[in-house]
N, C-alpha and C. Protein backbone atom coordinates (compact mmCIF):
# COMPACT_ATOMS: atom_id res chain seq x y z
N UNK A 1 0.85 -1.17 0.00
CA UNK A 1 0.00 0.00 0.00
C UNK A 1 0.90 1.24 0.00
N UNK A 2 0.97 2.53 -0.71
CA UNK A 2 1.40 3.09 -0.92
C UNK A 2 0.79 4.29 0.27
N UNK A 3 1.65 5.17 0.55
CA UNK A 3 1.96 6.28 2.15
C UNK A 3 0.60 7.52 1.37
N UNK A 4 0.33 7.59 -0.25
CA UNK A 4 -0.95 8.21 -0.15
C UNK A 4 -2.28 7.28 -0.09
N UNK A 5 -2.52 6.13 -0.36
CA UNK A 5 -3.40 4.91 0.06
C UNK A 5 -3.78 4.98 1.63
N UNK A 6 -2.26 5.10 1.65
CA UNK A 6 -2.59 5.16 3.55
C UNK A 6 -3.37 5.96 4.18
N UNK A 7 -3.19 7.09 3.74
CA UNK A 7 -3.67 8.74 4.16
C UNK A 7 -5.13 8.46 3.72
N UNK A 8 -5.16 8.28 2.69
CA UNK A 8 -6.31 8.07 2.11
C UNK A 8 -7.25 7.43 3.10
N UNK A 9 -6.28 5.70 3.64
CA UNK A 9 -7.60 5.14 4.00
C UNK A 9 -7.74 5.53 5.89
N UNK A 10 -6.87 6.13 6.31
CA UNK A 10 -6.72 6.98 7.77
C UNK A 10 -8.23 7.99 7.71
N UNK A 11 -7.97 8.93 6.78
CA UNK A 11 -8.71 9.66 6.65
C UNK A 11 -10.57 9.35 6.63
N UNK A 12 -10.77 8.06 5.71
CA UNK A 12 -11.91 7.18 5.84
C UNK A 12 -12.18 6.98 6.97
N UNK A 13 -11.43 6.36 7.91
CA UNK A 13 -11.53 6.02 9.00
C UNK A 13 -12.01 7.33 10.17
N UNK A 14 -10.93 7.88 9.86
CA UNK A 14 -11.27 9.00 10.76
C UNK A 14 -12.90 9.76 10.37
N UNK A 15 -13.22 10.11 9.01
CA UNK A 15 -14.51 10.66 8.49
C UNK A 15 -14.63 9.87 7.91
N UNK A 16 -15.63 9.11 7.90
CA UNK A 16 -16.70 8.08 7.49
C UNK A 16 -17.34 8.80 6.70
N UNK A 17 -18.25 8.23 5.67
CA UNK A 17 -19.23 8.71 4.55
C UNK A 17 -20.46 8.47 5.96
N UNK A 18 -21.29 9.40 5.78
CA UNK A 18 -22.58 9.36 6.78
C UNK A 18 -23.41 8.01 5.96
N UNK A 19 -23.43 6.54 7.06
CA UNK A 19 -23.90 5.96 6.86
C UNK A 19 -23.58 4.78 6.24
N UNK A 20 -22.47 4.86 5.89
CA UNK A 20 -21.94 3.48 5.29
C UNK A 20 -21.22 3.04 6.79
N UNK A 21 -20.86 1.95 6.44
CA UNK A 21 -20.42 0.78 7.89
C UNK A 21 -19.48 0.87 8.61
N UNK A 22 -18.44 1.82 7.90
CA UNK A 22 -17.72 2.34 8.59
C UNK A 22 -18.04 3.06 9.86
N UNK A 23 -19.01 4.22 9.05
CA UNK A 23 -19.67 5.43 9.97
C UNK A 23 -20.42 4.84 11.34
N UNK A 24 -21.01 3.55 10.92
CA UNK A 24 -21.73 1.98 11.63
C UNK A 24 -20.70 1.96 12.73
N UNK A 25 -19.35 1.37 12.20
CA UNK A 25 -19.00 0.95 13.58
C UNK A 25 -18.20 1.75 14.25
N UNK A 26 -18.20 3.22 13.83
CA UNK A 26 -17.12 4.22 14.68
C UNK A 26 -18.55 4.41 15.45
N UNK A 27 -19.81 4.66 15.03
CA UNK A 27 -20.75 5.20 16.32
C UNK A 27 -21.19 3.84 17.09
N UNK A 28 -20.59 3.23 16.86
CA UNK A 28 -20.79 1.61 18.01
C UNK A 28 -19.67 1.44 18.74
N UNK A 29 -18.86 2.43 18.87
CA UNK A 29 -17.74 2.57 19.59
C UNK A 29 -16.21 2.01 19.13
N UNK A 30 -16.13 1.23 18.11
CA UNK A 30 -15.19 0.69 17.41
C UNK A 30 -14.09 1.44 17.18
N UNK A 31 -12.64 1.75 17.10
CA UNK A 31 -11.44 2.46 17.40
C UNK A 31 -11.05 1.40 15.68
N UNK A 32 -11.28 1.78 14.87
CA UNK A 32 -10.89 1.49 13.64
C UNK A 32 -9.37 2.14 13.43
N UNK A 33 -8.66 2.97 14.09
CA UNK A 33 -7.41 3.24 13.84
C UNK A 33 -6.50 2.40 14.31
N UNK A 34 -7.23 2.09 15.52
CA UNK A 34 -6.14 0.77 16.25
C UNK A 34 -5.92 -0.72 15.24
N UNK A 35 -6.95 -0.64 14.67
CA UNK A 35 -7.21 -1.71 13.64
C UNK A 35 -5.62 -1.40 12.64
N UNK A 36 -6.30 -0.30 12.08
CA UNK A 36 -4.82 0.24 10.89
C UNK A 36 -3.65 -0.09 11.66
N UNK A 37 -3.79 0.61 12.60
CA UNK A 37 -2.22 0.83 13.54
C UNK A 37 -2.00 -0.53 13.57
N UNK A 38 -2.72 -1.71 14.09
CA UNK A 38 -2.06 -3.12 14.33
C UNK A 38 -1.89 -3.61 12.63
N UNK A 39 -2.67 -2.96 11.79
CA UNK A 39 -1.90 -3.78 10.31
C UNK A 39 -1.02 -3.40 9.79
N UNK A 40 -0.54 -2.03 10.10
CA UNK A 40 0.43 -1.33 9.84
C UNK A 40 1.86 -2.20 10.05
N UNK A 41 1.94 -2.78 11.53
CA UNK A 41 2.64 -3.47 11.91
C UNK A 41 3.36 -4.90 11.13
N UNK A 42 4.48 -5.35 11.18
CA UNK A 42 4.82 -6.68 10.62
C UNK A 42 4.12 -7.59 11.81
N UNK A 43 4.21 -9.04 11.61
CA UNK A 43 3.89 -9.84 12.50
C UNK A 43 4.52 -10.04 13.86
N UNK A 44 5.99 -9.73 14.30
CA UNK A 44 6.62 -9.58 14.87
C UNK A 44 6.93 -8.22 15.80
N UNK A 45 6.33 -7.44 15.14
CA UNK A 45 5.96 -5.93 15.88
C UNK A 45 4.63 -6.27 16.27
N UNK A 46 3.78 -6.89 15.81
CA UNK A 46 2.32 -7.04 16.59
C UNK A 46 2.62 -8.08 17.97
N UNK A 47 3.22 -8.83 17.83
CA UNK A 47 3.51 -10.04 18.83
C UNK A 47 4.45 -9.34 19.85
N UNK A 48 5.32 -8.65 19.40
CA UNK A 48 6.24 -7.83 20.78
C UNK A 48 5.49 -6.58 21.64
N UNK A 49 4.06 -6.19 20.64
CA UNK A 49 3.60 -5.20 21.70
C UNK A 49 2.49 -6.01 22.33
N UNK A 50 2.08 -7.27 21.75
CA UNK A 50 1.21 -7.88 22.79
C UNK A 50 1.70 -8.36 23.58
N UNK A 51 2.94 -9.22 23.47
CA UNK A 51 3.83 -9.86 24.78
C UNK A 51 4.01 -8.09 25.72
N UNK A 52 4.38 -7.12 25.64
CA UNK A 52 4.50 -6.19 26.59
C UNK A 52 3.14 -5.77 26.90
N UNK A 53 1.91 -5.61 26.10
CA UNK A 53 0.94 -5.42 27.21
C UNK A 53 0.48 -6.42 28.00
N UNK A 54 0.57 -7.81 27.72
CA UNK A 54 1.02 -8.94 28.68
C UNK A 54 1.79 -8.55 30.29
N UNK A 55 2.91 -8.09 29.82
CA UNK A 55 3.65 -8.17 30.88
C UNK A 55 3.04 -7.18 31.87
N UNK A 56 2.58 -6.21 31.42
CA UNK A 56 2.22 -4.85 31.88
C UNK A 56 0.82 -5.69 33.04
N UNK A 57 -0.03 -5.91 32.54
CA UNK A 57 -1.08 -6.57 33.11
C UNK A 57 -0.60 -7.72 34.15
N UNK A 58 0.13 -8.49 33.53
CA UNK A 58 0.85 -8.84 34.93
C UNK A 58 1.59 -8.42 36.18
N UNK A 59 2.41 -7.64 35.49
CA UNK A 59 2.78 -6.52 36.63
C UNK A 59 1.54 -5.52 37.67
N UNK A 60 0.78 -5.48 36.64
CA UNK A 60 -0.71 -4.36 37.42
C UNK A 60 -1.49 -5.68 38.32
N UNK A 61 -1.12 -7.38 37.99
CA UNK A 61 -2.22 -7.70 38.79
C UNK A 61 -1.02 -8.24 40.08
N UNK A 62 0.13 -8.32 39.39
CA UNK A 62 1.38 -8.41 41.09
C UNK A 62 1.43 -7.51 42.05
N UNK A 63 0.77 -6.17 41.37
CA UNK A 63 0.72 -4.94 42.24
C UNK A 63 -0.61 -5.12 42.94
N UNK A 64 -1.94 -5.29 42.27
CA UNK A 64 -3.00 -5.65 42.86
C UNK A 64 -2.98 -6.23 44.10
N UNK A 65 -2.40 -7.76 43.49
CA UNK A 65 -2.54 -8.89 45.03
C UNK A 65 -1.83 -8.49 45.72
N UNK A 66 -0.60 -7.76 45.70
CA UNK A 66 0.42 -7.21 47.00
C UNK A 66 -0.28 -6.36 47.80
N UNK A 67 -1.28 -5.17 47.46
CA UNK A 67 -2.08 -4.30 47.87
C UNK A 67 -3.11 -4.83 48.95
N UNK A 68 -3.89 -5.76 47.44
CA UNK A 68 -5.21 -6.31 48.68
C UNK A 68 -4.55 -6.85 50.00
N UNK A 69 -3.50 -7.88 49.84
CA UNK A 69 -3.05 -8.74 50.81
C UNK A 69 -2.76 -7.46 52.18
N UNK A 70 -2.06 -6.45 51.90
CA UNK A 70 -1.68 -5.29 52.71
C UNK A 70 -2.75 -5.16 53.09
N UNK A 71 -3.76 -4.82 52.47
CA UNK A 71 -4.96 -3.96 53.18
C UNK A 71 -5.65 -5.17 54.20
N UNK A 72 -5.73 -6.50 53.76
CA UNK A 72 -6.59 -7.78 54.56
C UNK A 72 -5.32 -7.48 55.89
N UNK A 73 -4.44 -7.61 55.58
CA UNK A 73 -3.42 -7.76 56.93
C UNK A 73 -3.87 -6.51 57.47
N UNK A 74 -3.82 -5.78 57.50
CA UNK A 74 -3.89 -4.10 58.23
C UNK A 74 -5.85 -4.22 59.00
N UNK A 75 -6.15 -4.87 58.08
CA UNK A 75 -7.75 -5.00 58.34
C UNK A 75 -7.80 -6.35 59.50
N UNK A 76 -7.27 -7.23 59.22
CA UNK A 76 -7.10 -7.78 60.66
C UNK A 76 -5.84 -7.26 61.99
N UNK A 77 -4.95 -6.93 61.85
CA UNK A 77 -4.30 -6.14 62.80
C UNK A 77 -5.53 -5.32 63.39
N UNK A 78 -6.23 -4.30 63.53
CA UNK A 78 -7.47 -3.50 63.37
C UNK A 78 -8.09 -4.19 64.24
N UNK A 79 -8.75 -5.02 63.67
CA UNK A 79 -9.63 -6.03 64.18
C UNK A 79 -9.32 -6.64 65.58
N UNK A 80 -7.78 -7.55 65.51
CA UNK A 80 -7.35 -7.86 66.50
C UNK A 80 -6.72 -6.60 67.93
N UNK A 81 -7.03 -5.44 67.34
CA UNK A 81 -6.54 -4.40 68.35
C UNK A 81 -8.08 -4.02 69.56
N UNK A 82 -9.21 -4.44 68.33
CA UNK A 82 -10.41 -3.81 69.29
C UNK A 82 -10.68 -5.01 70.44
């Protein structure tokens, strides 16, 4: 695909014709750029940013359970003080 194709089809995306399916699924909430943006990508650039939002989510749920566990401990300390 050629860098004015591209523009071209960004631009679609971004302004839809009123009523064709496009226009359909940007007002159904659909993020059709993320779409481009992930085809844009080789196969190997798509797979290294999903392995890192992987990791990321793991990291956010190691932070999670460290938290809750803090707060259950602090919530019985509490408990055992009254």
């Amino acid at each position: 695909m050629t860098t004015e194709e591209q523009r071209r089809l960004w631009e679609l995306v971004q302004n839809p014709p009123p009523g064709s399916k496009i226009a359909a699924a940007k007002e159904y909430g659909i993020d059709l750029t993320l779409c481009l943006e992930s085809l844009s990508m080789t196969p190997t650039e798509r797979l290294r940013a999903m392995q890192s939002a992987l990791r990321l989510v793991e990291e956010l749920e190691r932070t999670n359970s460290v938290t809750a566990d803090e707060e259950l401990k602090a919530a019985q300390q509490a408990n055992n003080k009254k």
